[in-house]
Protein backbone atom coordinates (compact mmCIF):
# COMPACT_ATOMS: atom_id res chain seq x y z
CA UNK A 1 147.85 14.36 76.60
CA UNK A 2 146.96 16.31 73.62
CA UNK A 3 148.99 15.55 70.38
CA UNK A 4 149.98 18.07 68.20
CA UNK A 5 152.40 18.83 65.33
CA UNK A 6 152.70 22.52 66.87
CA UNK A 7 154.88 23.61 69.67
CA UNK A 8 152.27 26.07 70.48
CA UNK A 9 148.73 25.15 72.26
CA UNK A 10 145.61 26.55 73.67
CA UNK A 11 143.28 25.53 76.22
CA UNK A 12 140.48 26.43 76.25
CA UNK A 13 136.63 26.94 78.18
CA UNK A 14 139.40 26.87 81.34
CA UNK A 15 137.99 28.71 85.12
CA UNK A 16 138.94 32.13 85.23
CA UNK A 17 141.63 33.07 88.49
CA UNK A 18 142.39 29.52 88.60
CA UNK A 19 145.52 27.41 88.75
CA UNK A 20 146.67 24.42 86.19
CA UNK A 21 149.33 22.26 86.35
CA UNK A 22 150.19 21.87 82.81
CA UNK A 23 152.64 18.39 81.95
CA UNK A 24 154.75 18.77 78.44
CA UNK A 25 157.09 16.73 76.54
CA UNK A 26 158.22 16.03 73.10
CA UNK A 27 158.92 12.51 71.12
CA UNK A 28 161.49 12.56 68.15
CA UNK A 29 161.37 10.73 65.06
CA UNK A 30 161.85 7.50 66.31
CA UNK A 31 159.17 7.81 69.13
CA UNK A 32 161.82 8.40 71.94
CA UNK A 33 159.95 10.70 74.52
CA UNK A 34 161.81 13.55 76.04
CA UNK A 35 161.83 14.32 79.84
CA UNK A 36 158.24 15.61 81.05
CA UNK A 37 158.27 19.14 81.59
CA UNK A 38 155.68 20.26 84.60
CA UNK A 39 154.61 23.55 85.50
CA UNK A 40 152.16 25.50 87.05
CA UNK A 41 149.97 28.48 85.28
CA UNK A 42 147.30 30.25 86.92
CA UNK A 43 144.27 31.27 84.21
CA UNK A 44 143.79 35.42 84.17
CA UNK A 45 140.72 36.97 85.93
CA UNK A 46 137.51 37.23 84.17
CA UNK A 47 136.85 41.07 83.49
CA UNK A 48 133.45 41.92 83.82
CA UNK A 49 131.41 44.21 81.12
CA UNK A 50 131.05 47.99 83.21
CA UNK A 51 128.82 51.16 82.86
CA UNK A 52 130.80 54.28 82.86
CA UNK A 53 128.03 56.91 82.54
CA UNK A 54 124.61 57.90 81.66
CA UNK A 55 123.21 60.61 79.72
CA UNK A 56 119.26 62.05 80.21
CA UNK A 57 116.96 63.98 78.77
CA UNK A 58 113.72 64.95 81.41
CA UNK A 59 110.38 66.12 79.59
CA UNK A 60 107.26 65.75 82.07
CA UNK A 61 106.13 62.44 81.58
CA UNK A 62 109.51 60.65 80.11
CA UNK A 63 112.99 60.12 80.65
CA UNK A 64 115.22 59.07 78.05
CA UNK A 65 118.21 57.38 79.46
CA UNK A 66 121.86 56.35 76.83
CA UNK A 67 124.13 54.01 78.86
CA UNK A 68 128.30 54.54 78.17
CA UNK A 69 129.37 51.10 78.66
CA UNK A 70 132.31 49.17 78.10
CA UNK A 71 133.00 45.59 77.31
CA UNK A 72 135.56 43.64 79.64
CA UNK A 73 136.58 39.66 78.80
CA UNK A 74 133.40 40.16 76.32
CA UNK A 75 132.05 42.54 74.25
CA UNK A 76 128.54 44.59 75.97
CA UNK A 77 125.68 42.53 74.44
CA UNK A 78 122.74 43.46 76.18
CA UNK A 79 121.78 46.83 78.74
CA UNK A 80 119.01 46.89 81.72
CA UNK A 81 117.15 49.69 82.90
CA UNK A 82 115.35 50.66 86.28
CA UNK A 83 113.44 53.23 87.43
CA UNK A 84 112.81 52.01 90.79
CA UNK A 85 115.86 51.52 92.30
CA UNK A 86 116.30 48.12 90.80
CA UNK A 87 112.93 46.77 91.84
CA UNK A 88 112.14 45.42 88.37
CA UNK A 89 114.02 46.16 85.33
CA UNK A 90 113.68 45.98 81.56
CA UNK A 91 114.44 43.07 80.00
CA UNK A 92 117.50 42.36 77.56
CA UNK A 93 117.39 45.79 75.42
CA UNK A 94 119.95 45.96 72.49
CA UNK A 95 120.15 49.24 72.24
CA UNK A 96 122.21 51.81 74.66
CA UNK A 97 119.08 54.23 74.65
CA UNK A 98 115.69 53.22 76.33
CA UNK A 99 112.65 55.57 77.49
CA UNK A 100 110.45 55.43 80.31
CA UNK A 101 107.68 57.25 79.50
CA UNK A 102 103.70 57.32 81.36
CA UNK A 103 105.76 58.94 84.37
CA UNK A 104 104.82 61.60 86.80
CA UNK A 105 105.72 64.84 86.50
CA UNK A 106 107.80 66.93 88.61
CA UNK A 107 109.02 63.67 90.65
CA UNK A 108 112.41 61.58 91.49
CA UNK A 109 113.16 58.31 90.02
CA UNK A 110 115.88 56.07 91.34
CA UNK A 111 117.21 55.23 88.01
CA UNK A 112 119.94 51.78 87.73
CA UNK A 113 121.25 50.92 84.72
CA UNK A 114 123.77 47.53 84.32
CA UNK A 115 124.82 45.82 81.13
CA UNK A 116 125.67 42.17 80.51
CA UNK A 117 128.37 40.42 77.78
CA UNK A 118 127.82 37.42 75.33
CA UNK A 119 129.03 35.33 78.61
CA UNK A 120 126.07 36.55 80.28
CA UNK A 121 128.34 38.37 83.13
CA UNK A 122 126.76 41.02 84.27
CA UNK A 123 128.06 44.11 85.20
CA UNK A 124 127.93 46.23 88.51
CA UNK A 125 124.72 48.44 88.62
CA UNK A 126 125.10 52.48 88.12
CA UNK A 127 122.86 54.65 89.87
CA UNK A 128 121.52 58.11 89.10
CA UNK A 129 118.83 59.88 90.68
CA UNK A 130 117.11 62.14 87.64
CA UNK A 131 113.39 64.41 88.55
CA UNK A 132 111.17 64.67 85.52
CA UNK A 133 110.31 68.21 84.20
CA UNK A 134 107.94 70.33 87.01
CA UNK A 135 104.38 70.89 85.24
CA UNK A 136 103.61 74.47 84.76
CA UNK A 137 99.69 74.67 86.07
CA UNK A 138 98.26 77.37 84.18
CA UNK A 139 97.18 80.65 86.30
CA UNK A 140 94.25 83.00 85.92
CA UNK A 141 92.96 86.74 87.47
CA UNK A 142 89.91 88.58 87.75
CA UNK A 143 90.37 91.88 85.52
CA UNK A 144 87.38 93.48 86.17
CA UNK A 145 83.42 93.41 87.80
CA UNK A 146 80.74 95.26 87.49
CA UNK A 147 77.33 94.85 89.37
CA UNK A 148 73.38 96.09 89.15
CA UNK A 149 71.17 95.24 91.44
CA UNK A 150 70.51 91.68 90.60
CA UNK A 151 73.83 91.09 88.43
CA UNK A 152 76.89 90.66 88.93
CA UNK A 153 79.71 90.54 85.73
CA UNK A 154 83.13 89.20 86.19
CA UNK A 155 85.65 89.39 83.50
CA UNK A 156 89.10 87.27 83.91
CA UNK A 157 91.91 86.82 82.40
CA UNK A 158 94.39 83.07 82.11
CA UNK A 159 97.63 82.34 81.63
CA UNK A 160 98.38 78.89 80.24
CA UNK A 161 101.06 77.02 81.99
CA UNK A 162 102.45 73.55 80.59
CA UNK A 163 99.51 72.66 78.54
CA UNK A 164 96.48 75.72 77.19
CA UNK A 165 93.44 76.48 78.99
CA UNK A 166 90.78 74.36 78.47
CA UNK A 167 87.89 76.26 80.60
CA UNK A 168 87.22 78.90 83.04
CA UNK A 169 85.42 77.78 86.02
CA UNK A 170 83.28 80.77 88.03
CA UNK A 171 81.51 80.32 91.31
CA UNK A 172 78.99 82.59 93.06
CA UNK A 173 78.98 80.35 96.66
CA UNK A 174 82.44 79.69 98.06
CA UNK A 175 83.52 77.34 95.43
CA UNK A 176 80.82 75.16 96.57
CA UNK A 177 79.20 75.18 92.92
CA UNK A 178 81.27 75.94 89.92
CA UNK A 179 79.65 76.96 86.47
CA UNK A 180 80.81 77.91 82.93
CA UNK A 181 79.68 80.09 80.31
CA UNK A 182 77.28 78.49 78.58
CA UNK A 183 78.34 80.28 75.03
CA UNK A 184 81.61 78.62 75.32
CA UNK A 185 83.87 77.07 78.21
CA UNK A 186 86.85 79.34 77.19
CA UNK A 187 84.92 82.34 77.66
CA UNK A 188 86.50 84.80 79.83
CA UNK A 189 83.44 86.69 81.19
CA UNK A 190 80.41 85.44 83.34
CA UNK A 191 77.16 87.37 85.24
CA UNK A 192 75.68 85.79 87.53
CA UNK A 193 71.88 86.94 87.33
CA UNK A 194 69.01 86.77 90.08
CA UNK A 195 70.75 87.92 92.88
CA UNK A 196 70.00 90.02 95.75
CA UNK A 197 70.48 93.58 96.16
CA UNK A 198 72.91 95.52 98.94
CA UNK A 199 74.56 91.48 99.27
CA UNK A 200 77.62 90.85 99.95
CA UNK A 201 78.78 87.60 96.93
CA UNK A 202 82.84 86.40 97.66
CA UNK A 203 83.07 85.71 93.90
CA UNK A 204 85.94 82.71 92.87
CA UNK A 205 87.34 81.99 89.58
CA UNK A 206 89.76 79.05 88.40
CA UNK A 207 90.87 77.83 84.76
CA UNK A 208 91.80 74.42 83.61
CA UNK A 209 94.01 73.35 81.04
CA UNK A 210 93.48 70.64 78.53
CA UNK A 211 95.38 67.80 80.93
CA UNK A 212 92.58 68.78 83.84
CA UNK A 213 95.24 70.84 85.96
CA UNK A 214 93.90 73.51 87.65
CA UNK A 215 95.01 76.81 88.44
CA UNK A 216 94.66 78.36 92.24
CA UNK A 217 91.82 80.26 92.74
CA UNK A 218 91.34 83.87 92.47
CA UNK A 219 88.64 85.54 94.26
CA UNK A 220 86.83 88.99 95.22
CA UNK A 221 84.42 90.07 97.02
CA UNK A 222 81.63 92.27 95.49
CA UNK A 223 78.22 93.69 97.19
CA UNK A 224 75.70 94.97 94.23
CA UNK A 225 74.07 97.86 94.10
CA UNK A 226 70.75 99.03 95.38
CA UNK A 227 67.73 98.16 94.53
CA UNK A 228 65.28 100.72 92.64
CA UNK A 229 62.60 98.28 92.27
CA UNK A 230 59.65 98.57 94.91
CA UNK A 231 57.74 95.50 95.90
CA UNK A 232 54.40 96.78 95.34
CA UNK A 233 56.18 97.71 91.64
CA UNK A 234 57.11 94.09 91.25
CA UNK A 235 53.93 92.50 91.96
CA UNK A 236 52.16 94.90 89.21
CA UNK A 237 54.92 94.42 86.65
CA UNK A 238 53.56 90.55 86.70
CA UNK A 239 50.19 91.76 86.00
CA UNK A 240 49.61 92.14 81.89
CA UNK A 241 45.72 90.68 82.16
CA UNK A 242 43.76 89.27 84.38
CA UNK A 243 44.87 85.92 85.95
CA UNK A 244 48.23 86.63 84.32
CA UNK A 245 50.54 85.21 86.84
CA UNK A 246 48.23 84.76 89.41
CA UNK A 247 46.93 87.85 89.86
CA UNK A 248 43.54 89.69 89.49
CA UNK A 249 43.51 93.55 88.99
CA UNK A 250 40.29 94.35 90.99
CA UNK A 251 38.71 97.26 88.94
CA UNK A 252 35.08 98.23 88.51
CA UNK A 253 35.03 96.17 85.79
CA UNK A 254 35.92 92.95 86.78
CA UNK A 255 33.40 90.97 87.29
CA UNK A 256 32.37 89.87 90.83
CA UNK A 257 35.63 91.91 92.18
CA UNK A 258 35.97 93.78 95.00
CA UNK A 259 36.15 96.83 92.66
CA UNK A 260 38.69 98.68 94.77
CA UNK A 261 41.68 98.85 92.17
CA UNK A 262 43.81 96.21 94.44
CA UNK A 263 46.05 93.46 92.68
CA UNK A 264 45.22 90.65 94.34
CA UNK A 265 46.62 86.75 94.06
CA UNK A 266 44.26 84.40 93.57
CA UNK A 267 44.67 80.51 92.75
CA UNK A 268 45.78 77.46 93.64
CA UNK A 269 49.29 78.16 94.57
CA UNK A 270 50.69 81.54 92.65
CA UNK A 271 54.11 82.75 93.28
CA UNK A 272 53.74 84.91 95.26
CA UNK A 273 55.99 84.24 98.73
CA UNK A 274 58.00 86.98 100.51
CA UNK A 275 60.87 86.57 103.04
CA UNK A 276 59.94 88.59 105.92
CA UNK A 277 62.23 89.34 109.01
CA UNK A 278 64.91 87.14 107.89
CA UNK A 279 68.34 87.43 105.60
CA UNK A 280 69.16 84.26 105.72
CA UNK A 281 70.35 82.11 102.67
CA UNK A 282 67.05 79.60 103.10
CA UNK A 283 64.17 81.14 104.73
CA UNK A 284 63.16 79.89 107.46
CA UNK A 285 59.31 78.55 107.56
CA UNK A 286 58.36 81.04 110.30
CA UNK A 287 59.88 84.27 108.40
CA UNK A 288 57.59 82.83 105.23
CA UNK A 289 54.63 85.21 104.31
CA UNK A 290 52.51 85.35 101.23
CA UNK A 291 51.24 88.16 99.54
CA UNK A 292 47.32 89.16 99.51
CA UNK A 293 47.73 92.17 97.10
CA UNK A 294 48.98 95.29 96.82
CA UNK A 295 46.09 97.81 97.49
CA UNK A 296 47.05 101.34 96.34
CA UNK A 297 51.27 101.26 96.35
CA UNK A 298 51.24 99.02 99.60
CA UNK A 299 51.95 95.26 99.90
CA UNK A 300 49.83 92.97 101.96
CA UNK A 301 51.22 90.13 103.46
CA UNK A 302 49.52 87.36 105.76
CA UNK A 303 52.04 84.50 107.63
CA UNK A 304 52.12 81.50 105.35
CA UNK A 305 51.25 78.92 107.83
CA UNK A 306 50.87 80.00 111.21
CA UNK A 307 52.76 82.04 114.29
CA UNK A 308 53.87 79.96 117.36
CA UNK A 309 54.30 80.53 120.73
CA UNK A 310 57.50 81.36 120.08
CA UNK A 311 56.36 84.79 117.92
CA UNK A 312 53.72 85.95 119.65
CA UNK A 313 53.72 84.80 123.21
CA UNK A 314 51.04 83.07 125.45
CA UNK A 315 49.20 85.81 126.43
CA UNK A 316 46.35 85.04 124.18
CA UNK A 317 47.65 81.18 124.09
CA UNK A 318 45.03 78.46 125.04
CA UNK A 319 47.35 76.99 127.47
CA UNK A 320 45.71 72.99 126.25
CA UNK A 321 46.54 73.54 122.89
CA UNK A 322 50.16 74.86 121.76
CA UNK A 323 50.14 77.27 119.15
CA UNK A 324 46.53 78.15 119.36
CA UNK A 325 45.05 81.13 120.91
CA UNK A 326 41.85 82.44 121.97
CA UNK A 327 40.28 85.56 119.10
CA UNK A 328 39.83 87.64 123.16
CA UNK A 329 43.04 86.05 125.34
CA UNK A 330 41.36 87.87 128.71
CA UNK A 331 39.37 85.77 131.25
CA UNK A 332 37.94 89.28 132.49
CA UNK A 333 37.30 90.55 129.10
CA UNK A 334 35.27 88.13 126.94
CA UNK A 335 34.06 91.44 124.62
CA UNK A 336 34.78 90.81 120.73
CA UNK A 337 36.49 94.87 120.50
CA UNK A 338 39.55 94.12 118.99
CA UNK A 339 41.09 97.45 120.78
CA UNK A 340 40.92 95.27 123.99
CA UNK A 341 41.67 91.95 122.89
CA UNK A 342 45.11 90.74 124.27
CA UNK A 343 45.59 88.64 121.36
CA UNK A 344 45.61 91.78 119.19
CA UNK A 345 47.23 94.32 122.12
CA UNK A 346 49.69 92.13 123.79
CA UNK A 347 50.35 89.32 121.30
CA UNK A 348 50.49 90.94 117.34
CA UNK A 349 51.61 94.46 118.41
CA UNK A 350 53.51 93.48 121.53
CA UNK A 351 55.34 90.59 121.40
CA UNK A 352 55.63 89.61 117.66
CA UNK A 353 56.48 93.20 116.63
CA UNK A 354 59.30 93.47 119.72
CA UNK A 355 60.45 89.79 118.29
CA UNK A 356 60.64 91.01 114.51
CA UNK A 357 63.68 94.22 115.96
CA UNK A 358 63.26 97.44 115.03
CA UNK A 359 64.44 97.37 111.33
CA UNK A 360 61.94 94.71 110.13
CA UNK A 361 58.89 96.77 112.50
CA UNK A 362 59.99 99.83 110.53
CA UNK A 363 58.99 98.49 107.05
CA UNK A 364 55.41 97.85 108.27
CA UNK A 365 52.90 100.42 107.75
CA UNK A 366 50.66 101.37 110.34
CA UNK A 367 47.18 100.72 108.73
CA UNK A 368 43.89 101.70 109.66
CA UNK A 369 41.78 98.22 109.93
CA UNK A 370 38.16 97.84 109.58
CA UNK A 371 37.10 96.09 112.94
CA UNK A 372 33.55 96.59 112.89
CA UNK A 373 32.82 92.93 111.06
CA UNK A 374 29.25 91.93 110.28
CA UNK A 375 26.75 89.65 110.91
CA UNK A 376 27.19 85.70 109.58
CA UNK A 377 24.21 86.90 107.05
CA UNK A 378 26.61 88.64 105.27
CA UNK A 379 29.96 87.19 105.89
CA UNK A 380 29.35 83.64 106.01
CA UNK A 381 25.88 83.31 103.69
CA UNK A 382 27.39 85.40 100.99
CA UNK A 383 29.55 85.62 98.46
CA UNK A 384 32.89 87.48 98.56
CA UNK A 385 31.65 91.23 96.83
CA UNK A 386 29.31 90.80 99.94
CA UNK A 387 31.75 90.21 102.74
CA UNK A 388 33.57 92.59 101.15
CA UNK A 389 31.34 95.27 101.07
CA UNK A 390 30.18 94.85 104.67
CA UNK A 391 33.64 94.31 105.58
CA UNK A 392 35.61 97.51 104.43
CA UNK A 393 33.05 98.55 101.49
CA UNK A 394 30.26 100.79 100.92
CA UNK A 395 28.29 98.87 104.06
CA UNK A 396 30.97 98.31 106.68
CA UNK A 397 30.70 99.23 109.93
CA UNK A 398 32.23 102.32 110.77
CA UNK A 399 34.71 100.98 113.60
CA UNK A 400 38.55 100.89 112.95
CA UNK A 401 42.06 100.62 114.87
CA UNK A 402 45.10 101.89 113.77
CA UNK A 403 47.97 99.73 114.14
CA UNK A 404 50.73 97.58 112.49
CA UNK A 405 49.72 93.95 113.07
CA UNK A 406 46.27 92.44 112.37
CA UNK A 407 44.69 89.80 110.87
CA UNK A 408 43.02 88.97 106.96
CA UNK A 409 39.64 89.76 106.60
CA UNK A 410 36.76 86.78 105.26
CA UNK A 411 36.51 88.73 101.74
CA UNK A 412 40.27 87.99 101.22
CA UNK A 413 40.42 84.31 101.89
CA UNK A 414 37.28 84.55 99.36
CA UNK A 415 38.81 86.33 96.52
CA UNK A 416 42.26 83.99 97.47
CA UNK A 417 40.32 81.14 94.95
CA UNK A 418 40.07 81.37 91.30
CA UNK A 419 37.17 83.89 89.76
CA UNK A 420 34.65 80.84 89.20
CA UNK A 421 34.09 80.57 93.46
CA UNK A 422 33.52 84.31 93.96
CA UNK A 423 30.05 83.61 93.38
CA UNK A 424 29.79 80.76 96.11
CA UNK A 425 28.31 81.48 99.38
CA UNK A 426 30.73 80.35 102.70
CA UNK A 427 27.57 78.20 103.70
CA UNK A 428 24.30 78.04 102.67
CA UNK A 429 21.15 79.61 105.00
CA UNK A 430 20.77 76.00 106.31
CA UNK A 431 24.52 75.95 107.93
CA UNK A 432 24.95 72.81 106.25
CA UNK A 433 26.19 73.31 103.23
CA UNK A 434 29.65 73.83 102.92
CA UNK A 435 29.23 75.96 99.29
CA UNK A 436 32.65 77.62 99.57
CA UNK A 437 34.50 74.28 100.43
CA UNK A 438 34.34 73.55 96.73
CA UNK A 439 36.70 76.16 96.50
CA UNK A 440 39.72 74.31 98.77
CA UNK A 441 42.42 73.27 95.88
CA UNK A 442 41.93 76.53 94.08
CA UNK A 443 42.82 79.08 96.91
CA UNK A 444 46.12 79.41 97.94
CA UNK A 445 45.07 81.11 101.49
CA UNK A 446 43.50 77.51 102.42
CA UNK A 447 44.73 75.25 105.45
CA UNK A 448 44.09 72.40 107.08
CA UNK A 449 43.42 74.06 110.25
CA UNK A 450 41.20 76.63 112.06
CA UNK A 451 42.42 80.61 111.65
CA UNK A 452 41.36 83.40 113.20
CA UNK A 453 40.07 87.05 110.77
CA UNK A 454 40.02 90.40 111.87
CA UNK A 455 36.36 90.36 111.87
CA UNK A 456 34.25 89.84 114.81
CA UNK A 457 30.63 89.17 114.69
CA UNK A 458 28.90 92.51 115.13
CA UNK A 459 25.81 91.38 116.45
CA UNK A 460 26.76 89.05 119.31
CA UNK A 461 29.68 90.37 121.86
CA UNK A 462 31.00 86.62 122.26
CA UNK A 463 31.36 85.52 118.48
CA UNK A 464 34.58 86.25 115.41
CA UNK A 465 34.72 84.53 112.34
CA UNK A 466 37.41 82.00 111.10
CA UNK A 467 38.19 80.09 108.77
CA UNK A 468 38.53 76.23 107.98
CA UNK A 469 38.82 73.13 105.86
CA UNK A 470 37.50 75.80 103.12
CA UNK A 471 34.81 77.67 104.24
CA UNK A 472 33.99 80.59 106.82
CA UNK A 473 32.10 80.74 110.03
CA UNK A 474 31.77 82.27 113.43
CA UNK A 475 32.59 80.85 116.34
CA UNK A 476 33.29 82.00 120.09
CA UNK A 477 36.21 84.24 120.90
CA UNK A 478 37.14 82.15 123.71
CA UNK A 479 37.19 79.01 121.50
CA UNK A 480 40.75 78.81 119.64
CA UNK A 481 42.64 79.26 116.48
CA UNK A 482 45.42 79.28 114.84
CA UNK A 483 47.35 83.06 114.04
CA UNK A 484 48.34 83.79 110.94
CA UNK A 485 49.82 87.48 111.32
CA UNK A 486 48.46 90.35 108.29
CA UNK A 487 50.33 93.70 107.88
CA UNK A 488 51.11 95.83 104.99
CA UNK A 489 54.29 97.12 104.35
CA UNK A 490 55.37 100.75 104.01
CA UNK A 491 55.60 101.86 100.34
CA UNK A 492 58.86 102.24 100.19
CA UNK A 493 60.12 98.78 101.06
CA UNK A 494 62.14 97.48 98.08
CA UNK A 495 62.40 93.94 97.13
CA UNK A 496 66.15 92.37 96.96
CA UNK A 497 65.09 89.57 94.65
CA UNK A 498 63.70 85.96 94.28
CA UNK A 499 61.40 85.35 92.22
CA UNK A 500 58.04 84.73 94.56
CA UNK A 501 57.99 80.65 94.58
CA UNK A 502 58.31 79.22 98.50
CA UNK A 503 62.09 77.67 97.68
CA UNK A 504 62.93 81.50 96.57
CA UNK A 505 60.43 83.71 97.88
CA UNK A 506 60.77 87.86 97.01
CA UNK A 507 63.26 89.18 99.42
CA UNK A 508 63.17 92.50 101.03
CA UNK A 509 66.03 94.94 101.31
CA UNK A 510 67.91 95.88 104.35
């Protein structure tokens, strides 16, 4: 029993919902107890703190949340928040008003709130399912092109979405490869330079804005315009003085030359490659020529490495050795007249002209070659004015053919190496002395391997000269070679572009 001098008393720290039995009674002055009183009282039920609502505001990264709460046997002393469906939760906040921020944009968050009293009851959880803001990406189009030959200019305009454009993003290649303008990444306007003529570019364009969100891309497809430049123009536009880029301009007065007013490459390895009989992005090795010269307003080409089977055929083809081929391919025939050698009537102007299709045979001229030759006197012991004089010059023989396909002469894989070995014999008068050899890392036209010329040896029906490991001989015509096609193209034939190295060699247009 608890004393006191009050009628009135309060229990307290009693269970919540639960049921006393509470024993009374009073004592007078004299300390006479009254007659216990007994009865029972049941304790109220504890009433938990509660949310009632919740208030948002959405940006694109943040949510900021305000719980309504109320208090129930306690006042509201602390708040929890969730944005994951009550997965984890912040800890004891004070305040009504908390932020999640670092979210995703344009997503759902399974938002909980509950609150808890200074008895540490918490309340039941409310739920609210609240989306931050959807980001705006920004969005760009192309306003405008306009094309040359070799150029292409596209002009585009961006719209900035959420956040402001940080770049614009333009790609020649199916989005493979993506450049900027190299004044300024904001700049509206690229050209795309060293292109091909008559082609066909699908042209993309994209902007990003300063958070790295990119627009869709835009694209259009634009061909440019023809070409007005010649080949045989864009050879002599490299020529400013002799040697400049590679090239020797073969006047009167240069000395040693062949003095016929040709522009011919000489050196170790000059730009001067050519796509022939191919379009495609990478040329492949067997559509790879390089250029001799251009001899009046026509382009000389010879096959950078070698034809194959495959090109030419096997009527001329020494059947033990693929890809080689006898100077005279008939067993019946073993005469050195090139109009009745099968390696010049059914190989070069048979098979590999069928093989190049009518629109690549159309841009090669038919040329009158000097077949004549000479004797080793004057195309092997001599110098290259000499070959070239008895060749096609002043002391040739007077013996030609007329058609599209042949092969170089000696005087051209001569005047292939750098001025200083014009002077330099092919051999000496003993045989033995490789002279010209000396030339071998200075002449582009070199190889590793035997090729046939043009010329045949005048004096003995069974003999044409070749050339190897840096020098030039004779040899017989039913021994073998390698073929390295020589034609020159009609004057007309334009050049596309590239810029003459072998990864992107002058291309010719369709």
């Amino acid at each position: 029993y608890i004393e006191s001098d009050e009628a009135t008393h309060t229990f307290v720290n009693l269970k919540p919902n639960t049921s006393y039995k509470v024993y009374s009674y009073a004592k007078d002055k004299q300390g006479i107890n009254s007659n216990v009183y007994e009865t029972s009282i049941t304790t109220a039920e504890y009433e938990l703190p509660k949310v009632t609502g919740l208030t948002h505001t959405s940006e694109l990264y943040k949510i900021t949340l305000t719980a309504i709460s109320e208090g129930g046997s306690n006042k509201v002393s602390k708040y929890y928040f969730s944005k994951d469906n009550g997965a984890t939760w912040s800890e004891g906040q004070e305040s009504a008003t908390y932020v999640f921020d670092n979210l995703l944009d344009t997503t759902t968050y399974n938002i909980k709130v509950k609150v808890s009293d200074s008895e540490d009851k918490y309340s039941t959880e409310y739920y609210k399912t609240i989306a931050t803001s959807t980001y705006i990406n920004p969005t760009v189009s192309i306003t405008s092109t306009t094309q040359t030959a070799n150029s292409i200019t596209v002009n585009a305009s961006g719209t900035k979405g959420s956040n402001n454009i940080a770049k614009y993003m333009y790609s020649i290649d199916g989005g493979s490869t993506w450049v900027t303008n190299t004044s300024s990444s904001t700049t509206n306007s690229y050209t795309f330079n060293n292109l091909l003529s008559k082609t066909n570019y699908n042209i993309r364009v994209k902007v990003i804005d300063t958070n790295n969100r990119e627009s869709t891309v835009v694209s259009k497809s634009v061909t440019t315009s023809a070409s007005t430049t010649t080949l045989a123009a864009k050879v002599k536009s490299k020529y400013t003085s002799q040697g400049s880029n590679g090239i020797y301009y073969h006047t009167s007065s240069l000395a040693n030359g062949a003095g016929d007013n040709s522009y011919r490459y000489a050196g170790a390895n000059p730009n001067n490659y050519v796509c022939f009989g191919s379009t495609a992005s990478i040329c492949p090795s067997k559509n790879l020529y390089r250029i001799i010269g251009v001899y009046g307003d026509q382009v000389k080409l010879i096959h950078a490495t070698y034809a194959t089977t495959a090109e030419i055929g096997t009527a001329a083809e020494f059947s033990n050795y693929p890809n080689f081929f006898y100077w005279s391919g008939s067993e019946s025939n073993r005469s050195n007249i090139w109009s009745s050698s099968t390696l010049n009537t059914s190989s070069l102007n048979g098979t590999f002209l069928t093989k190049l299709g009518t629109t690549w045979a159309n841009k090669i001229a038919t040329t009158t070659w000097n077949v004549g030759g000479g004797i080793r006197d004057n195309l092997v012991f001599s110098n290259a004015k000499t070959a070239y004089d008895y060749e096609v010059g002043a002391n040739k023989i007077n013996t030609t053919y007329n058609a599209k396909i042949g092969l170089p002469y000696v005087n051209e894989y001569y005047y292939a190496a750098t001025p200083t070995y014009w002077t330099y014999k092919g051999l000496d008068t003993t045989g033995n002395n490789n002279d010209y050899r000396k030339s071998i890392g200075n002449n582009w036209m070199k190889n590793d391997f035997i090729f046939w010329t043009i010329s045949r040896e005048s004096h003995n029906s069974y003999g044409a000269f070749f050339v190897v490991s840096g020098f030039a001989n004779s040899r017989s015509i039913r021994d073998t070679g390698r073929i390295r096609p020589s034609f020159n193209l009609v004057s007309s034939v334009k050049t596309s572009g590239g810029s003459g190295t072998e990864s992107n060699p002058y291309r010719i247009e369709i």
